[in-house]
N, C-alpha and C. Protein backbone atom coordinates (compact mmCIF):
# COMPACT_ATOMS: atom_id res chain seq x y z
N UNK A 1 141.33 104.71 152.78
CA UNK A 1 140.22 105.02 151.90
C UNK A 1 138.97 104.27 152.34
N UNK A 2 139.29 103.01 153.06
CA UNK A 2 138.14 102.27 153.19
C UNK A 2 137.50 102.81 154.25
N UNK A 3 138.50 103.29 155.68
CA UNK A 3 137.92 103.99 156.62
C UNK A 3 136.89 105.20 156.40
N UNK A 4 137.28 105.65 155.43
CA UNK A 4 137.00 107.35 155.26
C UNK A 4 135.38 107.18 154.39
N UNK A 5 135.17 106.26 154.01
CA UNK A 5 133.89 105.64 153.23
C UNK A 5 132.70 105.26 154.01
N UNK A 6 133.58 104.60 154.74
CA UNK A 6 132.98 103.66 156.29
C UNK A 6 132.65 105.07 157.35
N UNK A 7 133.22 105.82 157.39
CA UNK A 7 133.05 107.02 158.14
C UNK A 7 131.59 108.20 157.75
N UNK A 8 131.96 107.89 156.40
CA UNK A 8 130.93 108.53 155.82
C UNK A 8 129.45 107.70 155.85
N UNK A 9 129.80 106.89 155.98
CA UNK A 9 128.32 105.52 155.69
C UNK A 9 127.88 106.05 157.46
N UNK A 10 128.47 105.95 157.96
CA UNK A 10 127.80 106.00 159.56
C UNK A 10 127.85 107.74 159.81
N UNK A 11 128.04 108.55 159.33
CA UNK A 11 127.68 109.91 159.57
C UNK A 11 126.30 109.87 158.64
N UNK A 12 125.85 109.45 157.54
CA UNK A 12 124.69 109.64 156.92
C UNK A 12 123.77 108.58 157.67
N UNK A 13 124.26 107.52 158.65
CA UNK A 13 123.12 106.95 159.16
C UNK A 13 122.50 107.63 160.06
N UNK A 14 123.44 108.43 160.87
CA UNK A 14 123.74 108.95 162.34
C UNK A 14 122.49 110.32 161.86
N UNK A 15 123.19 111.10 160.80
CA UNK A 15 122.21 112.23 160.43
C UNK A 15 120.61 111.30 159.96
N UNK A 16 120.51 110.49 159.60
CA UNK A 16 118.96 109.78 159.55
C UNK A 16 118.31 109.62 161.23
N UNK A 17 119.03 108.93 161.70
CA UNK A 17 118.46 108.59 163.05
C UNK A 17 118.69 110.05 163.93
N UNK A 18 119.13 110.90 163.45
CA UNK A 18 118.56 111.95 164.02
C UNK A 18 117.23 112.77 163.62
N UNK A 19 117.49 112.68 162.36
CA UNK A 19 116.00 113.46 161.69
C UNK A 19 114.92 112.21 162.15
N UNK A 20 114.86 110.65 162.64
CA UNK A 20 114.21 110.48 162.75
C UNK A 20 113.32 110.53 164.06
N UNK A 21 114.54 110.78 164.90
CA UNK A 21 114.29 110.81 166.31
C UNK A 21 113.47 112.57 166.43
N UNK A 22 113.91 113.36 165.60
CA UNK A 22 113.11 115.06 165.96
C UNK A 22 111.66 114.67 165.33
N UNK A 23 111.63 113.39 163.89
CA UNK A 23 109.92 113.12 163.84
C UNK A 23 109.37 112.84 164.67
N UNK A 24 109.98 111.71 165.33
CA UNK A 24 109.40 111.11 166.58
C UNK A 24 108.56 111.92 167.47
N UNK A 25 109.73 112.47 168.03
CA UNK A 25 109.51 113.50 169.04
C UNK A 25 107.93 114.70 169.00
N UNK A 26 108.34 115.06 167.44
CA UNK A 26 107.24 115.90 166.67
C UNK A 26 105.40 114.82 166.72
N UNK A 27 105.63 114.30 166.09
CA UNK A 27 105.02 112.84 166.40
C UNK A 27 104.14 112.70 167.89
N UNK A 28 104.55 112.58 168.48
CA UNK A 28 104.46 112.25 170.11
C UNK A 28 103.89 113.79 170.74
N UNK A 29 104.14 114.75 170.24
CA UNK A 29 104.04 116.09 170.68
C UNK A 29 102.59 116.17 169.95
N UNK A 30 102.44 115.75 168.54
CA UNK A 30 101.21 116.23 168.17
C UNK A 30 100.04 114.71 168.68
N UNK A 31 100.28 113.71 169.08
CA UNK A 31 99.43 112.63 170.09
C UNK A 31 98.71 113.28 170.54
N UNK A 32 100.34 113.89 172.25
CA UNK A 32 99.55 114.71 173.02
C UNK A 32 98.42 115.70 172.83
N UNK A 33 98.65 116.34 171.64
CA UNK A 33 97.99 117.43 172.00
C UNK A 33 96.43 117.10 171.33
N UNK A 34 96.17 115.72 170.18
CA UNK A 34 95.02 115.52 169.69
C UNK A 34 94.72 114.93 171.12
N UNK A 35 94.88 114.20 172.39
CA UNK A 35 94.70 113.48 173.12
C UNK A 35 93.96 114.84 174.13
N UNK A 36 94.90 115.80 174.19
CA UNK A 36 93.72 116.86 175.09
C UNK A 36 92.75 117.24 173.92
N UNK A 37 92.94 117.13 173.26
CA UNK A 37 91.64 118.04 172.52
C UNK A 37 90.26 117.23 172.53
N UNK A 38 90.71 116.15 172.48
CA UNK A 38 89.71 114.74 172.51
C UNK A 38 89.48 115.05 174.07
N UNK A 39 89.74 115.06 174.95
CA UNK A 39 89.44 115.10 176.04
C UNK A 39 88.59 116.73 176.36
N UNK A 40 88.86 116.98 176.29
CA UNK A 40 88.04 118.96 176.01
C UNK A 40 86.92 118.49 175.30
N UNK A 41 86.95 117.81 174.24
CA UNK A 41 85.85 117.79 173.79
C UNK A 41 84.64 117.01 174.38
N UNK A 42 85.96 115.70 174.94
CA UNK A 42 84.42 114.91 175.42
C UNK A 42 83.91 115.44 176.94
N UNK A 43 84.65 116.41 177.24
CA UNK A 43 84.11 117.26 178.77
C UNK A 43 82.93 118.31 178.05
N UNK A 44 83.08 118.68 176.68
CA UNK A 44 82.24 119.69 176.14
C UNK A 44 80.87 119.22 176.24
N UNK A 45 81.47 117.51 175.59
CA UNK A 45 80.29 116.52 174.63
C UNK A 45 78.99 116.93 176.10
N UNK A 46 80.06 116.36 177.39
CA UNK A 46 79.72 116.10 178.42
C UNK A 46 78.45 116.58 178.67
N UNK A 47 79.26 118.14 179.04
CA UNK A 47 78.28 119.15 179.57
C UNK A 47 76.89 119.81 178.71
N UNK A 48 77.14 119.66 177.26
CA UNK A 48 76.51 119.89 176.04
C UNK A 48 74.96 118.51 177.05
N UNK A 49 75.67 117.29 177.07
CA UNK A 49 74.34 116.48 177.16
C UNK A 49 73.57 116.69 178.72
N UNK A 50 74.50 116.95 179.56
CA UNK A 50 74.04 117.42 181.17
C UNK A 50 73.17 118.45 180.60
N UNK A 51 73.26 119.62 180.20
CA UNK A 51 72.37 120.69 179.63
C UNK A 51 71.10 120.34 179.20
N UNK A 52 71.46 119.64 177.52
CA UNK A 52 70.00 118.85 177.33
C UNK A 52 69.35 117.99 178.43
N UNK A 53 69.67 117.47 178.79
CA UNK A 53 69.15 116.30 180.30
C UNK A 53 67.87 117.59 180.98
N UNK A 54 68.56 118.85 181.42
CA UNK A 54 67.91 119.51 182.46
C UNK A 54 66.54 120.27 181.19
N UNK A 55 67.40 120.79 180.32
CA UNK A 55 66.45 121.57 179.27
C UNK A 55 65.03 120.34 179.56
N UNK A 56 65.48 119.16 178.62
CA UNK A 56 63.88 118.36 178.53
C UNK A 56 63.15 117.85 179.91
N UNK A 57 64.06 117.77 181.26
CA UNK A 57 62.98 117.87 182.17
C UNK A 57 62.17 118.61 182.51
N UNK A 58 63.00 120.12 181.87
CA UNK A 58 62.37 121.61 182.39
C UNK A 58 60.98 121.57 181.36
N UNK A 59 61.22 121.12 180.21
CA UNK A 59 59.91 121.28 179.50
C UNK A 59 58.65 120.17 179.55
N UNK A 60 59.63 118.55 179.72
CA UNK A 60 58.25 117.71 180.15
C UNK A 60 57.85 118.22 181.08
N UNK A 61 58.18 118.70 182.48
CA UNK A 61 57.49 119.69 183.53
C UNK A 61 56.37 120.18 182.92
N UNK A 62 57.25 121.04 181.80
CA UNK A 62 55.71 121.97 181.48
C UNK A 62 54.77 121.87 180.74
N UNK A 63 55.39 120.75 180.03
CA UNK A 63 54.28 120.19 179.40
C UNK A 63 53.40 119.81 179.70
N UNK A 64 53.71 118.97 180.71
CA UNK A 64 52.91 117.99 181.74
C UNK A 64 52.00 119.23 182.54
N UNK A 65 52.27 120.04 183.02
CA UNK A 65 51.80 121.48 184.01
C UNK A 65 50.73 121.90 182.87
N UNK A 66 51.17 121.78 181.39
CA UNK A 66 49.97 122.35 180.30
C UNK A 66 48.54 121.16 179.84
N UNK A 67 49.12 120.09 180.80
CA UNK A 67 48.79 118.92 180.05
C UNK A 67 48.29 118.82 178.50
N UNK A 68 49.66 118.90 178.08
CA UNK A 68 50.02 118.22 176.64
C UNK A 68 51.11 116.70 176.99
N UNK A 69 50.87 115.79 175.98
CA UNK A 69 51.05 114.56 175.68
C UNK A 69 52.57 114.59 175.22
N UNK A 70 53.72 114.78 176.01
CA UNK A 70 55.25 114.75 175.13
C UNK A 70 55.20 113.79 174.48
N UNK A 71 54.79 112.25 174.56
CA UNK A 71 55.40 111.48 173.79
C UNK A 71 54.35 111.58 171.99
N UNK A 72 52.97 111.45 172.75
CA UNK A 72 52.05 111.95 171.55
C UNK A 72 52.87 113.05 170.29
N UNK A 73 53.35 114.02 171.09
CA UNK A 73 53.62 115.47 170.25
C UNK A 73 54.90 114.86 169.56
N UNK A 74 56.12 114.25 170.15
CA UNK A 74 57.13 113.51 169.56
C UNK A 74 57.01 112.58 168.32
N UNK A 75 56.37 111.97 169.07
CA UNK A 75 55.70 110.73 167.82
C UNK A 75 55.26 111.40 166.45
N UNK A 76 54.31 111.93 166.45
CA UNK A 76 53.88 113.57 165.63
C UNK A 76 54.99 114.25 164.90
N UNK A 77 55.74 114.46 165.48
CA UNK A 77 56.98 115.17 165.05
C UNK A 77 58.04 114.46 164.25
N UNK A 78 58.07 113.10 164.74
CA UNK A 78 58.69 111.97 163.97
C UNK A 78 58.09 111.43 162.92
N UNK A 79 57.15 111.65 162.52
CA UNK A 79 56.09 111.00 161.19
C UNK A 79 56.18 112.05 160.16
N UNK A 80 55.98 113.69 160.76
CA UNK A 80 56.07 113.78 159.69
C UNK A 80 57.71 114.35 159.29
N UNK A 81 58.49 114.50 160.11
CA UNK A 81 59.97 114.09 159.67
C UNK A 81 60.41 113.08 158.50
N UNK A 82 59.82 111.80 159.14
CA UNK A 82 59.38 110.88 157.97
C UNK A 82 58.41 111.25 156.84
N UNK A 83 57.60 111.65 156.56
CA UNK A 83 57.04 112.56 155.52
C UNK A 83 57.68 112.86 154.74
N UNK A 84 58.70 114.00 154.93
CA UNK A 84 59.27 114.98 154.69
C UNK A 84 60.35 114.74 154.12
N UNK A 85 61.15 113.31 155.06
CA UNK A 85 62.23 112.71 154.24
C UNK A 85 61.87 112.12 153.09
N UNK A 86 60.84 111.46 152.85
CA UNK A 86 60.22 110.44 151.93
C UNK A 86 59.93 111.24 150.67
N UNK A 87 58.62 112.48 151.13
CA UNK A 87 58.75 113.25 149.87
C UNK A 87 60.04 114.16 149.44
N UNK A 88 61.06 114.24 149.99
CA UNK A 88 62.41 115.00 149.33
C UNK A 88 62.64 113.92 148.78
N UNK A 89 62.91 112.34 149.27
CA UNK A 89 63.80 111.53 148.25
C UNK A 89 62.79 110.94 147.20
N UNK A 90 61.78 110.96 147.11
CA UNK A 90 61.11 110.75 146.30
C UNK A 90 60.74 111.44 145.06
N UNK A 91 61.28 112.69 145.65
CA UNK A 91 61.04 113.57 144.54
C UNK A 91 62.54 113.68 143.54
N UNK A 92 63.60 113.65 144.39
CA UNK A 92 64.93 113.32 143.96
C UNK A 92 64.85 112.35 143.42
N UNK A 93 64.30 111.10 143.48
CA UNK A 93 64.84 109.63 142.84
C UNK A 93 63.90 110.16 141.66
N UNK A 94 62.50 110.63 141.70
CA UNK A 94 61.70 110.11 140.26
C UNK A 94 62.08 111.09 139.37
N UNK A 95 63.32 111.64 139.82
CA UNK A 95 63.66 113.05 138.97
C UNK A 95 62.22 114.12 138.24
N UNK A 96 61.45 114.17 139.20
CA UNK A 96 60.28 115.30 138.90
C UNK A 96 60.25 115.80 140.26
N UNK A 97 58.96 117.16 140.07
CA UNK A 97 59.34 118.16 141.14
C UNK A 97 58.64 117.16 142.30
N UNK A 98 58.67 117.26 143.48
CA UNK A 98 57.83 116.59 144.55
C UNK A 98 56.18 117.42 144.60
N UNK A 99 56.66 118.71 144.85
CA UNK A 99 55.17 119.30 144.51
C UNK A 99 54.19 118.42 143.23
N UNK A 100 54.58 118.77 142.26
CA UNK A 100 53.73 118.18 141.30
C UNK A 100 53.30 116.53 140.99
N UNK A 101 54.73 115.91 141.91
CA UNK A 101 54.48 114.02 141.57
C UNK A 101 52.99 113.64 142.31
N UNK A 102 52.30 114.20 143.23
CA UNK A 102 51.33 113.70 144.37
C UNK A 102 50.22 115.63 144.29
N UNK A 103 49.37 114.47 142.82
CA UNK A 103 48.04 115.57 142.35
C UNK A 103 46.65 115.03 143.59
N UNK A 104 46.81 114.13 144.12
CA UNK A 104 45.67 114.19 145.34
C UNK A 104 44.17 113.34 144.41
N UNK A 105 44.76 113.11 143.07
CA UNK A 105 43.94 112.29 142.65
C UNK A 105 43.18 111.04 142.71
């Protein structure tokens, strides 16, 4: 009786360390495959920034060929970005419309 108990105690371990070994396995299978995807991506990231690289030389070129000021026009572009952020959260925080908070008075 004691055997047959004892038999049973190590068949329910045996069936654990098997289900744990097919997680494992499962486990290790899905690594791999976030590990290429991460890698695809950062070849994407890659080529995504090689692209931009050529795009903005192609246009300081022409900018420069139009003589316009890239960093001038940037700068410009960044202020009123800032603007823009300032009056949305400003208009959000004072809970009134943004149009109407700034009468030019």
């Amino acid at each position: 009786m004691g055997l047959g108990s004892t038999a049973k105690k190590l068949q329910k371990v045996a069936d654990m360390a098997e289900d744990l070994y097919a997680k494992l396995n499962e486990q290790k299978q899905q690594l791999q495959e976030l590990r290429n995807t991460v890698e695809e991506t950062n070849d994407h990231v890659a080529d995504v920034d090689r692209e931009l690289a050529e795009q903005r030389a192609l246009l300081d070129a022409l900018a420069e060929e139009q003589g316009l000021d890239v960093d001038a026009i940037l700068t410009e572009a960044v202020v009123e970005e800032a603007e823009t952020t300032s009056t949305d959260e400003a208009g959000s925080e004072g809970g009134g419309d943004a149009a109407t908070a700034d009468t030019g008075d």
